[in-house]
Protein backbone atom coordinates (compact mmCIF):
# COMPACT_ATOMS: atom_id res chain seq x y z
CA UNK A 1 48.46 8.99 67.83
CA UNK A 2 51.92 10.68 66.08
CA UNK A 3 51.23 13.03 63.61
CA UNK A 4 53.57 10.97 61.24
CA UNK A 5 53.58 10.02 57.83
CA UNK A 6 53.15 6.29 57.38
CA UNK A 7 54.76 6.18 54.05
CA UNK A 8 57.07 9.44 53.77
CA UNK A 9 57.97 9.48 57.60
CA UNK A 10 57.10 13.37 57.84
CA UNK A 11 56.08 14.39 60.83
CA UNK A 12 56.31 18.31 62.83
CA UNK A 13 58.51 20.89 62.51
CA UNK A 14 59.19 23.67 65.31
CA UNK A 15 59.47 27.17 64.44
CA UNK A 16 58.65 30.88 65.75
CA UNK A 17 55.48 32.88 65.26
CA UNK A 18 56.91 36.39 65.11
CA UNK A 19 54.56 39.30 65.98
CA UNK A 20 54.83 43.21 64.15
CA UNK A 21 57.31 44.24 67.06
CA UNK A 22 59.91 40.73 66.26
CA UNK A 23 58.78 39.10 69.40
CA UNK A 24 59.21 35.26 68.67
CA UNK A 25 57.42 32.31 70.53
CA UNK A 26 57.37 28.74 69.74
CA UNK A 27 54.82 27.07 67.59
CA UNK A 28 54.77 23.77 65.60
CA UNK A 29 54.00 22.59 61.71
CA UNK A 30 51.96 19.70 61.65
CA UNK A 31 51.71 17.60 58.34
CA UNK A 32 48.60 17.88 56.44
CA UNK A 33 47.52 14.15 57.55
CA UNK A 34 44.41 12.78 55.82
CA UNK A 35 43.29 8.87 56.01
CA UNK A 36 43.52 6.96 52.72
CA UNK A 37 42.33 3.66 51.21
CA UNK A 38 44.87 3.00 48.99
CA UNK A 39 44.34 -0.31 47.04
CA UNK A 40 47.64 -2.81 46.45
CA UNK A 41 47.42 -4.21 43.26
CA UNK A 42 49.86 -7.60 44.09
CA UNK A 43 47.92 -8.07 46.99
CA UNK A 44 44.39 -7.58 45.29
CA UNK A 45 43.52 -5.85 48.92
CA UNK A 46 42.42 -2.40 49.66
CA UNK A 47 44.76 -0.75 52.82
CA UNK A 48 43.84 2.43 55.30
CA UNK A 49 46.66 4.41 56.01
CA UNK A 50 47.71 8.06 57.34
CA UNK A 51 50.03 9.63 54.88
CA UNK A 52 49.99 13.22 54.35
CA UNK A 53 48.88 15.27 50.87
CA UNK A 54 52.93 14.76 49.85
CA UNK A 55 53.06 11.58 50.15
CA UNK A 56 49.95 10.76 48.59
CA UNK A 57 50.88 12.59 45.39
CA UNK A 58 54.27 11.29 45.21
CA UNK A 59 52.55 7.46 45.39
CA UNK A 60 50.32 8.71 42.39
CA UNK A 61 53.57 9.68 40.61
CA UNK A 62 55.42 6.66 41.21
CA UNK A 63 52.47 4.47 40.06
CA UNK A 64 50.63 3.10 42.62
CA UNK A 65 51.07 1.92 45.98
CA UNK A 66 53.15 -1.36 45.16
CA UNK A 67 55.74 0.65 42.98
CA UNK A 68 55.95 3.19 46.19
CA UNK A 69 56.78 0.84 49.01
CA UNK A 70 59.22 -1.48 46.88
CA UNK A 71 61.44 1.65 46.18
CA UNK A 72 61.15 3.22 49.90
CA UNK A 73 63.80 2.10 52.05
CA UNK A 74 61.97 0.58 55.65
CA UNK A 75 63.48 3.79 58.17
CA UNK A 76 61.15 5.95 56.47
CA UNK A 77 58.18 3.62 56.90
CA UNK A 78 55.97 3.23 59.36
CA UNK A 79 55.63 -0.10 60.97
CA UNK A 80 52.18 -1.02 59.40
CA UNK A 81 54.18 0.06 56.40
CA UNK A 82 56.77 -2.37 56.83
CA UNK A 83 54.81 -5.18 57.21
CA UNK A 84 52.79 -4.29 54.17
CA UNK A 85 55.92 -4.05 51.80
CA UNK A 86 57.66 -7.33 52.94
CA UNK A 87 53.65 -8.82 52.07
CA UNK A 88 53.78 -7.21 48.41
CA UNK A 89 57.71 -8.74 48.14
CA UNK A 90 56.84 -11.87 48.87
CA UNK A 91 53.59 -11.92 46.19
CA UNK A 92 55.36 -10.46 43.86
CA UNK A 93 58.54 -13.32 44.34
CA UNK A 94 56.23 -16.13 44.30
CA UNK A 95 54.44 -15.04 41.27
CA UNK A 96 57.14 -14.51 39.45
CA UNK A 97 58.37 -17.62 40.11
């Protein structure tokens, strides 16, 4: 399984460890992933996802899960992502229809 964001795209990084005496080797950052139930209110359906601590709080700020994925473009969302935004679009057009 990538160690990617579902919702903010994040994923690793690649940097050095550097010892006392400045000798460098390669390491990697991983994202602090946790797995979430986050509920979709247009929906009315609870969703399990993998987004890391960032992401998470920045979907709290924006209010809610719905008001995250309408204003995230799709190439920084996962695939399950994707499908789950064009879902909450179309609920949202038919209701306010």
């Amino acid at each position: 399984m990538a160690r990617i964001c579902e919702l903010t795209g994040k994923g690793r990084q690649v940097g050095n460890n550097v010892s006392h005496a400045n000798n460098k080797t390669k390491r990697t950052f991983l994202p602090n992933l946790q797995n979430v139930t986050l509920i979709s209110d247009a929906l009315g359906s609870s969703v399990k996802l993998r987004v890391s601590t960032h992401g998470l709080r920045s979907v709290e700020h924006v209010g809610g899960l719905d008001n995250w994925l309408t204003k995230t473009s799709d190439t920084d969302l996962s695939l399950k992502a994707r499908r789950l935004k064009r879902d909450i679009v179309k609920k949202q057009a038919a209701t306010a229809a």
